[in-house]
PDB file of N, CA and C in Angstrom:
ATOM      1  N   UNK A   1     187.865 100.181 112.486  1.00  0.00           N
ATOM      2  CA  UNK A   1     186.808  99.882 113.421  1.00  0.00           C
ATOM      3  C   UNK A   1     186.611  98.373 113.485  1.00  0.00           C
ATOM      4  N   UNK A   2     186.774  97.764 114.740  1.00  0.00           N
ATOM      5  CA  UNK A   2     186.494  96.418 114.568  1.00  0.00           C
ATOM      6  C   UNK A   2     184.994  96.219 114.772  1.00  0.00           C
ATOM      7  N   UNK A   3     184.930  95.324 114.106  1.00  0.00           N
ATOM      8  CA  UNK A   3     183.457  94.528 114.335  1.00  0.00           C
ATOM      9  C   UNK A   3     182.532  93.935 115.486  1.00  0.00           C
ATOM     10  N   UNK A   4     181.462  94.180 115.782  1.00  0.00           N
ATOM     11  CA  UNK A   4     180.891  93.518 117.047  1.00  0.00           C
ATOM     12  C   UNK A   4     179.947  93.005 116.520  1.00  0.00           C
ATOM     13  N   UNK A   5     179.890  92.036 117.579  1.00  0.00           N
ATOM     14  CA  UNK A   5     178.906  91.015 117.578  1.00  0.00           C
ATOM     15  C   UNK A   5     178.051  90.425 118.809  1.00  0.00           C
ATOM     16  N   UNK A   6     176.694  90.335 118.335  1.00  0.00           N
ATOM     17  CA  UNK A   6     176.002  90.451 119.420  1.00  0.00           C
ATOM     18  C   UNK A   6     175.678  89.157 120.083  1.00  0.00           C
ATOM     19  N   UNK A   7     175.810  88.781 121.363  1.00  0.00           N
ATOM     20  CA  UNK A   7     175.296  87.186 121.804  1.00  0.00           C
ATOM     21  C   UNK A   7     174.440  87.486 123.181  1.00  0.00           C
ATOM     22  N   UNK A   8     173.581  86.614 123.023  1.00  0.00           N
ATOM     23  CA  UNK A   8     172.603  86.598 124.245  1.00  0.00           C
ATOM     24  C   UNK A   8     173.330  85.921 125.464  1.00  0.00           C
ATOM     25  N   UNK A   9     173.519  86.471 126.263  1.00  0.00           N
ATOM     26  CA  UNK A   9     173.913  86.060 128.056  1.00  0.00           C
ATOM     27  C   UNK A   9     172.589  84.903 128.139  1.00  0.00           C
ATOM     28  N   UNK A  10     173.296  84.043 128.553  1.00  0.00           N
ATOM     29  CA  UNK A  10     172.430  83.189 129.370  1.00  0.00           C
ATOM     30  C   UNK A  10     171.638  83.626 130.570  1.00  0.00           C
ATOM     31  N   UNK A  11     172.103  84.936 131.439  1.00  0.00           N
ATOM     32  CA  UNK A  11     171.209  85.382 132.489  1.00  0.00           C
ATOM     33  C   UNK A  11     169.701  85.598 131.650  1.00  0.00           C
ATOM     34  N   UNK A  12     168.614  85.931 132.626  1.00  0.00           N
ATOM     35  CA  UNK A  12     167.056  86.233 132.720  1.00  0.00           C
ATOM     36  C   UNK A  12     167.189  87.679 132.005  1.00  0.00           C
ATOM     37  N   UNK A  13     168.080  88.651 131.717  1.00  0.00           N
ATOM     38  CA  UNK A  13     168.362  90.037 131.720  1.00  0.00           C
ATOM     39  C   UNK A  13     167.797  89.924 130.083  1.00  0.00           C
ATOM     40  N   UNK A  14     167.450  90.778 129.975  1.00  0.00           N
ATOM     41  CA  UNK A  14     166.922  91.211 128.456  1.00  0.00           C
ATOM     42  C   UNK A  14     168.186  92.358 127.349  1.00  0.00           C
ATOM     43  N   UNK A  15     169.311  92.423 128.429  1.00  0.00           N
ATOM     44  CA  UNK A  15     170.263  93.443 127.509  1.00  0.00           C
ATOM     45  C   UNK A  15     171.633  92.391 127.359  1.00  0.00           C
ATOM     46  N   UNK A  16     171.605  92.511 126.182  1.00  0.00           N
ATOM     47  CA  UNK A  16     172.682  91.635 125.498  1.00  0.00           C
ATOM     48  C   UNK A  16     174.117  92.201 125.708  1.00  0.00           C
ATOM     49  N   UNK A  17     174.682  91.352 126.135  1.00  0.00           N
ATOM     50  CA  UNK A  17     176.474  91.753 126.100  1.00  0.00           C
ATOM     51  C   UNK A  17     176.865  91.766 124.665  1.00  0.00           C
ATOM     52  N   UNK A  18     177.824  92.889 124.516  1.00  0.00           N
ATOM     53  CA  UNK A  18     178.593  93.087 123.448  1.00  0.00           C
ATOM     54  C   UNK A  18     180.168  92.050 122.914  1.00  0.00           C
ATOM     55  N   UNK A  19     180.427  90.887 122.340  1.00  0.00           N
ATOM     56  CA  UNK A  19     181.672  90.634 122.229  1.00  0.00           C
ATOM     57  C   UNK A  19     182.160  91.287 121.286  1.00  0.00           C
ATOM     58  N   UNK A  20     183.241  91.511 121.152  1.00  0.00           N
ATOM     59  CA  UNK A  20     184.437  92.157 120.442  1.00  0.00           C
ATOM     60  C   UNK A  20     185.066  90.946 119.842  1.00  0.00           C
ATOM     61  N   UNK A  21     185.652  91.387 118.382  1.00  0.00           N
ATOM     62  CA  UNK A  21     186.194  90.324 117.914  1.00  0.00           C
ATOM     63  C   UNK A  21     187.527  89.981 118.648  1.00  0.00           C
ATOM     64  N   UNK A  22     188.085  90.823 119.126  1.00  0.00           N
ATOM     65  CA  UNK A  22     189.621  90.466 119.814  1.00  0.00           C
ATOM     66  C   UNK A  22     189.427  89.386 120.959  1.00  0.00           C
ATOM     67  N   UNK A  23     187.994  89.271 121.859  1.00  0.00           N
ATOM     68  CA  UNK A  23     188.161  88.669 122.708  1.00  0.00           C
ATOM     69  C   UNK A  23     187.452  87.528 122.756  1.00  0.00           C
ATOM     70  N   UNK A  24     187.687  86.447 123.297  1.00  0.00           N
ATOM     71  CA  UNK A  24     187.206  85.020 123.263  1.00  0.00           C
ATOM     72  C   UNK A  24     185.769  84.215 123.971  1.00  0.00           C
ATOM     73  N   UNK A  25     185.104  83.925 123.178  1.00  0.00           N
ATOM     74  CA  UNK A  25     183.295  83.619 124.356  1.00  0.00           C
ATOM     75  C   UNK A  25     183.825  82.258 124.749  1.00  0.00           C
ATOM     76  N   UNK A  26     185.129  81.931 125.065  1.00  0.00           N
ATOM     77  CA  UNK A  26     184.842  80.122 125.113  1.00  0.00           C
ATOM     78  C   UNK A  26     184.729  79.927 126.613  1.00  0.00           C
ATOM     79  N   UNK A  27     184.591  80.902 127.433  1.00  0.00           N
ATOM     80  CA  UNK A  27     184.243  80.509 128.788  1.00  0.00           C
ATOM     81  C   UNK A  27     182.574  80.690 128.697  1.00  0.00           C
ATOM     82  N   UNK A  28     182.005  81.018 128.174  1.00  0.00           N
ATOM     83  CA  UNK A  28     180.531  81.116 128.139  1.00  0.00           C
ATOM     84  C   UNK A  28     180.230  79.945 127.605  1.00  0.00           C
ATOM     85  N   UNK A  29     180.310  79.380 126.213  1.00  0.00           N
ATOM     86  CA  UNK A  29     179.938  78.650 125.487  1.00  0.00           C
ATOM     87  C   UNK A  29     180.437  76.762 125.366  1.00  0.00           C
ATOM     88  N   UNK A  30     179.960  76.071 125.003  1.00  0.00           N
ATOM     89  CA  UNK A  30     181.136  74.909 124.585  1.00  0.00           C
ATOM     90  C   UNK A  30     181.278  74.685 123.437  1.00  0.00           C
ATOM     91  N   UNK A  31     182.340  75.078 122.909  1.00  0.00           N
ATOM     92  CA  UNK A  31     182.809  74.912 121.708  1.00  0.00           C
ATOM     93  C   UNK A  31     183.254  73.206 121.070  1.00  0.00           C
ATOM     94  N   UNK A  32     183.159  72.745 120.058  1.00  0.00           N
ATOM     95  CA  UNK A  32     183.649  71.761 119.446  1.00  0.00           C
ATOM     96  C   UNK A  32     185.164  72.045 119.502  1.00  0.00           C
ATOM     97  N   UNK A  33     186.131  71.222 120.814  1.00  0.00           N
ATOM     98  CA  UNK A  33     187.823  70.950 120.302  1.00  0.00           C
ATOM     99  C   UNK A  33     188.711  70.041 118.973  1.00  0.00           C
ATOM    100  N   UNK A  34     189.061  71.142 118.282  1.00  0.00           N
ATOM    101  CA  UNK A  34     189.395  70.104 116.818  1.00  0.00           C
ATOM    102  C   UNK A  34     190.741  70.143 117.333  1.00  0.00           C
ATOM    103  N   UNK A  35     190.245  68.237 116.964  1.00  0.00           N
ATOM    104  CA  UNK A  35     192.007  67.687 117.349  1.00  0.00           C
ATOM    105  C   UNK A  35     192.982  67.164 115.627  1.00  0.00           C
ATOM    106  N   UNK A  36     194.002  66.746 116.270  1.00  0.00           N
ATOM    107  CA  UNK A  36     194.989  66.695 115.353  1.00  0.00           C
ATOM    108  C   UNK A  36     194.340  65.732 114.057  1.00  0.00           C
ATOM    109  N   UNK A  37     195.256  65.788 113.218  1.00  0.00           N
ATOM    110  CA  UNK A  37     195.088  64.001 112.207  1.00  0.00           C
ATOM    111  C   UNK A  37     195.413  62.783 113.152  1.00  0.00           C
ATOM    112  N   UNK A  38     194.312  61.620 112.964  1.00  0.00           N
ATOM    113  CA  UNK A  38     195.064  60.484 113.357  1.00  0.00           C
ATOM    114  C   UNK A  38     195.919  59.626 113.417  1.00  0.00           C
ATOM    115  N   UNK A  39     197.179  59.670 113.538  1.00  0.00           N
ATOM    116  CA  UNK A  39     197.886  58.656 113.022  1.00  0.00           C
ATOM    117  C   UNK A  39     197.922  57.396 112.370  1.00  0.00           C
ATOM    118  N   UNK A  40     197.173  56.614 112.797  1.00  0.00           N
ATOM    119  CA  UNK A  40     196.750  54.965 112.597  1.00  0.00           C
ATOM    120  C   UNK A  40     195.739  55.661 111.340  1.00  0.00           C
ATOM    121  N   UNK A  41     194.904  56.354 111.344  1.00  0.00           N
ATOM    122  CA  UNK A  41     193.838  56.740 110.159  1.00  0.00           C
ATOM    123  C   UNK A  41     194.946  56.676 109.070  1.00  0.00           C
ATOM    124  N   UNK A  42     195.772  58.308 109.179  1.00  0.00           N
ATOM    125  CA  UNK A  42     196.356  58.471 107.881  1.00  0.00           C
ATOM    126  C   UNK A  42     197.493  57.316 107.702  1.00  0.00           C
ATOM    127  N   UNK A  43     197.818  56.953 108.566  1.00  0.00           N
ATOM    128  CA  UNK A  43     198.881  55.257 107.977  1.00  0.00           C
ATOM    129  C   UNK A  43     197.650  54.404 107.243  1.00  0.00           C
ATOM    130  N   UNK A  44     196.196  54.056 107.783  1.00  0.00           N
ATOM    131  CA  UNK A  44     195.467  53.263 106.951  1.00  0.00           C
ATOM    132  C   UNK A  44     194.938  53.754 105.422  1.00  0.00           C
ATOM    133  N   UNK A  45     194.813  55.167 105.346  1.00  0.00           N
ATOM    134  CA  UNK A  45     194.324  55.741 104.587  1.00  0.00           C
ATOM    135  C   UNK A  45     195.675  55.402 103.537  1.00  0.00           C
ATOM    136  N   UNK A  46     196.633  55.880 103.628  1.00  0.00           N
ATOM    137  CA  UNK A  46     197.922  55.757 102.676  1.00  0.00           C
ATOM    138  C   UNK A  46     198.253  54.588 102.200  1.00  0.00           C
ATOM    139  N   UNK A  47     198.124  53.674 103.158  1.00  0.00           N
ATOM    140  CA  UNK A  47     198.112  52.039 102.650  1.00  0.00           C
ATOM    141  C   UNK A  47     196.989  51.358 101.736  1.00  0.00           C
ATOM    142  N   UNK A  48     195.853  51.891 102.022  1.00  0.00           N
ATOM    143  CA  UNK A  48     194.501  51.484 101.373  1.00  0.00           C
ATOM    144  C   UNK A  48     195.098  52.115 100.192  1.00  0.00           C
ATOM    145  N   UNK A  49     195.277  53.574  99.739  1.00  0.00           N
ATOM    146  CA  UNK A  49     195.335  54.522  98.499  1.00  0.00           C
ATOM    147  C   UNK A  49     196.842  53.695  97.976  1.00  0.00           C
ATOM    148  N   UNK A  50     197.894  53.419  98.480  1.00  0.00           N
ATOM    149  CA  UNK A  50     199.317  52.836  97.468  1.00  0.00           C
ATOM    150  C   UNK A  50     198.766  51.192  96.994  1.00  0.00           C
ATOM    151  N   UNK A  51     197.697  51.118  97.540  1.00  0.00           N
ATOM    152  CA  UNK A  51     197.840  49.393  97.462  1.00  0.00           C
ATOM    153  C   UNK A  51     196.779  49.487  96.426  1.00  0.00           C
ATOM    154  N   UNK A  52     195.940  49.997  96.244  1.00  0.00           N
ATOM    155  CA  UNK A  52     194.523  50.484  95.029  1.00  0.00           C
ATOM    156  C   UNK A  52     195.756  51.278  93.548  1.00  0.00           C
ATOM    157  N   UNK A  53     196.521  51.515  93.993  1.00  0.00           N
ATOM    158  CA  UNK A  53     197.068  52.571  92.895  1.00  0.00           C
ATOM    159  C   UNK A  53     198.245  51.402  92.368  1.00  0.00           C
ATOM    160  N   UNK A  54     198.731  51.097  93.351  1.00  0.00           N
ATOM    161  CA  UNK A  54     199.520  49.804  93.227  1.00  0.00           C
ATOM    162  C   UNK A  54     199.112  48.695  91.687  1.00  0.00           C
ATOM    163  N   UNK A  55     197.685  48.149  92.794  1.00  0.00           N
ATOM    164  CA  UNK A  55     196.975  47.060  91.602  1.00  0.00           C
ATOM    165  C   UNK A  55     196.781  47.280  90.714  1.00  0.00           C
ATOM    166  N   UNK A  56     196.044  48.775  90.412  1.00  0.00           N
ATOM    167  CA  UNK A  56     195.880  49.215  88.941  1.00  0.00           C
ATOM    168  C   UNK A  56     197.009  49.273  87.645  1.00  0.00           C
ATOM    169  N   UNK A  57     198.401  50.027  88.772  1.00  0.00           N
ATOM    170  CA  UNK A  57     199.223  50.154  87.880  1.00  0.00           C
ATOM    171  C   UNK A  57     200.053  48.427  87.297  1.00  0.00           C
ATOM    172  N   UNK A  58     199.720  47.499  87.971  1.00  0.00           N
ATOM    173  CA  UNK A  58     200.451  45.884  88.055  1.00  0.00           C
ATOM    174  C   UNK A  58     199.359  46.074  86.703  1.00  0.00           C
ATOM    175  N   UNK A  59     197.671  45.870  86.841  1.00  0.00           N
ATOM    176  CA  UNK A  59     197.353  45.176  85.877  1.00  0.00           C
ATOM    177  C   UNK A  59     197.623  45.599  84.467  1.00  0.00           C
ATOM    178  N   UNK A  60     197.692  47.274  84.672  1.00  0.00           N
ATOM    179  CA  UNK A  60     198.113  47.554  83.291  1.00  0.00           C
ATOM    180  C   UNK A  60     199.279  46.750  82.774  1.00  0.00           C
ATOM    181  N   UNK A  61     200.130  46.801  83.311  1.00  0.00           N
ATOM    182  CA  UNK A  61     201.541  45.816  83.176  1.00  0.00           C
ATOM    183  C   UNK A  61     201.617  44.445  82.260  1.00  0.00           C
ATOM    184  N   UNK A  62     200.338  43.804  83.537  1.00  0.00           N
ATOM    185  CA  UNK A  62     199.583  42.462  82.854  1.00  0.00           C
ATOM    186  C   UNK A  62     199.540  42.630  81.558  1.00  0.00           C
ATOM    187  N   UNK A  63     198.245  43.528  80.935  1.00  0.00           N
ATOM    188  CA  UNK A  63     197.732  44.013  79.505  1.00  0.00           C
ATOM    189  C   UNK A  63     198.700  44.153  79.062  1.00  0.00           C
ATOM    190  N   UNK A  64     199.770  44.695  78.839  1.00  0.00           N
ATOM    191  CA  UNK A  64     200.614  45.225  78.428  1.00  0.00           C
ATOM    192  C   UNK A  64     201.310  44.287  78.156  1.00  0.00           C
ATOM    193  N   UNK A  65     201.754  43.012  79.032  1.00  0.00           N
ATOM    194  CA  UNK A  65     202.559  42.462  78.856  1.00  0.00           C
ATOM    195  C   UNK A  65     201.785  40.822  78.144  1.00  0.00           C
ATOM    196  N   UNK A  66     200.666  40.884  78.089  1.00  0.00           N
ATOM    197  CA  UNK A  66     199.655  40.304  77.113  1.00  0.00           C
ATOM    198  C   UNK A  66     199.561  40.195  75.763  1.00  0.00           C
ATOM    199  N   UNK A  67     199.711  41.999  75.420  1.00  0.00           N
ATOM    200  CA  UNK A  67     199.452  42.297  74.033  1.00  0.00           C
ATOM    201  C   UNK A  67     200.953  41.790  73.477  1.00  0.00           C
ATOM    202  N   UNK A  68     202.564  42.015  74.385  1.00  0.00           N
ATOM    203  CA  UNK A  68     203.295  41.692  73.620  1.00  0.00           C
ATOM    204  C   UNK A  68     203.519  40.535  73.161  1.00  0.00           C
ATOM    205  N   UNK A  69     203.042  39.207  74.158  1.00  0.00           N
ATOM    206  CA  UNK A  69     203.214  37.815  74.351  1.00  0.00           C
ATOM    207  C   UNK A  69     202.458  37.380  73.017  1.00  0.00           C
ATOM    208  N   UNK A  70     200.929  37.826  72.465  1.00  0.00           N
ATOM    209  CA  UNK A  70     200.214  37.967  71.565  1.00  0.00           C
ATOM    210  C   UNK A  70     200.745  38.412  70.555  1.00  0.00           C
ATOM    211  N   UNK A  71     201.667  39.262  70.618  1.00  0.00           N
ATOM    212  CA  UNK A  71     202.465  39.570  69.201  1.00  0.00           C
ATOM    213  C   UNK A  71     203.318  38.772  68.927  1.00  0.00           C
ATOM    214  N   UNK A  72     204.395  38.879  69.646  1.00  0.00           N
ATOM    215  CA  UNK A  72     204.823  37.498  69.527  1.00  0.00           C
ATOM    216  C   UNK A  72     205.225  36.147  68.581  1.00  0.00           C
ATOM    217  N   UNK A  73     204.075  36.027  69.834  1.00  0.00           N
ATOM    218  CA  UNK A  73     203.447  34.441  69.123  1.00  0.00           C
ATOM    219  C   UNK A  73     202.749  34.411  67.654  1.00  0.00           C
ATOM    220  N   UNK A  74     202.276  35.314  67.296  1.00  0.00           N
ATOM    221  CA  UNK A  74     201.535  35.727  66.024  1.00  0.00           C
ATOM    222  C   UNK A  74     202.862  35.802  64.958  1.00  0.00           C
ATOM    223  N   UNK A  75     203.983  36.455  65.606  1.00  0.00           N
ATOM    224  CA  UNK A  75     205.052  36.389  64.478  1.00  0.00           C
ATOM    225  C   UNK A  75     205.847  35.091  64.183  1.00  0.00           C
ATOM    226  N   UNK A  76     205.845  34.541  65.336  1.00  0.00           N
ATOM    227  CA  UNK A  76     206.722  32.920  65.409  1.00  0.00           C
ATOM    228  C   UNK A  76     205.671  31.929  64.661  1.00  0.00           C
ATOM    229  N   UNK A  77     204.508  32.608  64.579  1.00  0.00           N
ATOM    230  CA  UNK A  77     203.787  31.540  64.121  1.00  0.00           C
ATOM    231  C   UNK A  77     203.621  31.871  61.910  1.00  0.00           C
ATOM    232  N   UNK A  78     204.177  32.911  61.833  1.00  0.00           N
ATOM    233  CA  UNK A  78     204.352  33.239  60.425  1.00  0.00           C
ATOM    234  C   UNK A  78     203.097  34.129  60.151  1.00  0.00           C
ATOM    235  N   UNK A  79     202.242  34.229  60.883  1.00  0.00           N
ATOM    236  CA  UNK A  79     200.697  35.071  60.619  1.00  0.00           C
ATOM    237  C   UNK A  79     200.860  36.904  60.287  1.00  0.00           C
ATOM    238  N   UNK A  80     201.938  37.287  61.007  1.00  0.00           N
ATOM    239  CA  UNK A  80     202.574  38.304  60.726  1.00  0.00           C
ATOM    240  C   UNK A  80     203.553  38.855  60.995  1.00  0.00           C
ATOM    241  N   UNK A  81     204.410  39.445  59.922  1.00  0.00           N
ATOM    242  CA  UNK A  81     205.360  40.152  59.300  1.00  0.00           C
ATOM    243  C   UNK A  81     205.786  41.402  59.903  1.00  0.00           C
ATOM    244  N   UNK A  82     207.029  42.184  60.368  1.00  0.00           N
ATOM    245  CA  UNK A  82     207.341  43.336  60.484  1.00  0.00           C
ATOM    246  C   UNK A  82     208.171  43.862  59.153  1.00  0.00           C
ATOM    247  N   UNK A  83     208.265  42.965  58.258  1.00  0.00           N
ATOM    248  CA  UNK A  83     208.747  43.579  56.619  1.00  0.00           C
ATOM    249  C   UNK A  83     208.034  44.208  56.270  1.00  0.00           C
ATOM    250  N   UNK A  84     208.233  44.706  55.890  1.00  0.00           N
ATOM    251  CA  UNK A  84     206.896  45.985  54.880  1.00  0.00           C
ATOM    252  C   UNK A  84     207.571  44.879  53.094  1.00  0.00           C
ATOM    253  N   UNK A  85     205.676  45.002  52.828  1.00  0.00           N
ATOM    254  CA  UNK A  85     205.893  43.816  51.382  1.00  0.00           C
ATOM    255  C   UNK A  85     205.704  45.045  50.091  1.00  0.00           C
ATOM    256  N   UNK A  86     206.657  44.965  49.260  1.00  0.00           N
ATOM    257  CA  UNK A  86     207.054  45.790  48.441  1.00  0.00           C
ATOM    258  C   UNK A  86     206.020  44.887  47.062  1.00  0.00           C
TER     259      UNK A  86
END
């Protein structure tokens, strides 16, 4: 059994038309037309998101490439050892 559903006619008439789910009210009504994705959006959207994901992943790099420069220099400078002292 399909389902009905009841909508008020815009006429003065007090008896409501019946729609059926099979059939379509969009000549009665105005519906909201959903359109596609934007192009230019999702190209800005993708560029904004690689270039944010981008920086984050560079600065880790930075840090990273900080802590080794810091080691390093800490060993050239005699302060510490990778011998293990017996």
């Amino acid at each position: 059994m399909k389902p009905q559903f009841r909508i008020r006619s815009r006429s003065l008439s007090s008896q409501p038309f019946v729609l059926r789910s099979s059939e379509m009210a969009g000549h009665k009504f105005a519906h909201a037309t959903l359109k596609g994705p934007s192009v230019v959006k999702e190209i800005l959207y993708g560029s904004v998101l690689v270039l944010a994901c981008g920086s984050l992943w560079k600065m880790h790099h930075w840090n990273e490439q900080r802590k080794v420069r810091a080691f390093y220099d800490l060993l050239e400078k005699g302060e510490i050892s990778v011998v293990v002292e017996e």
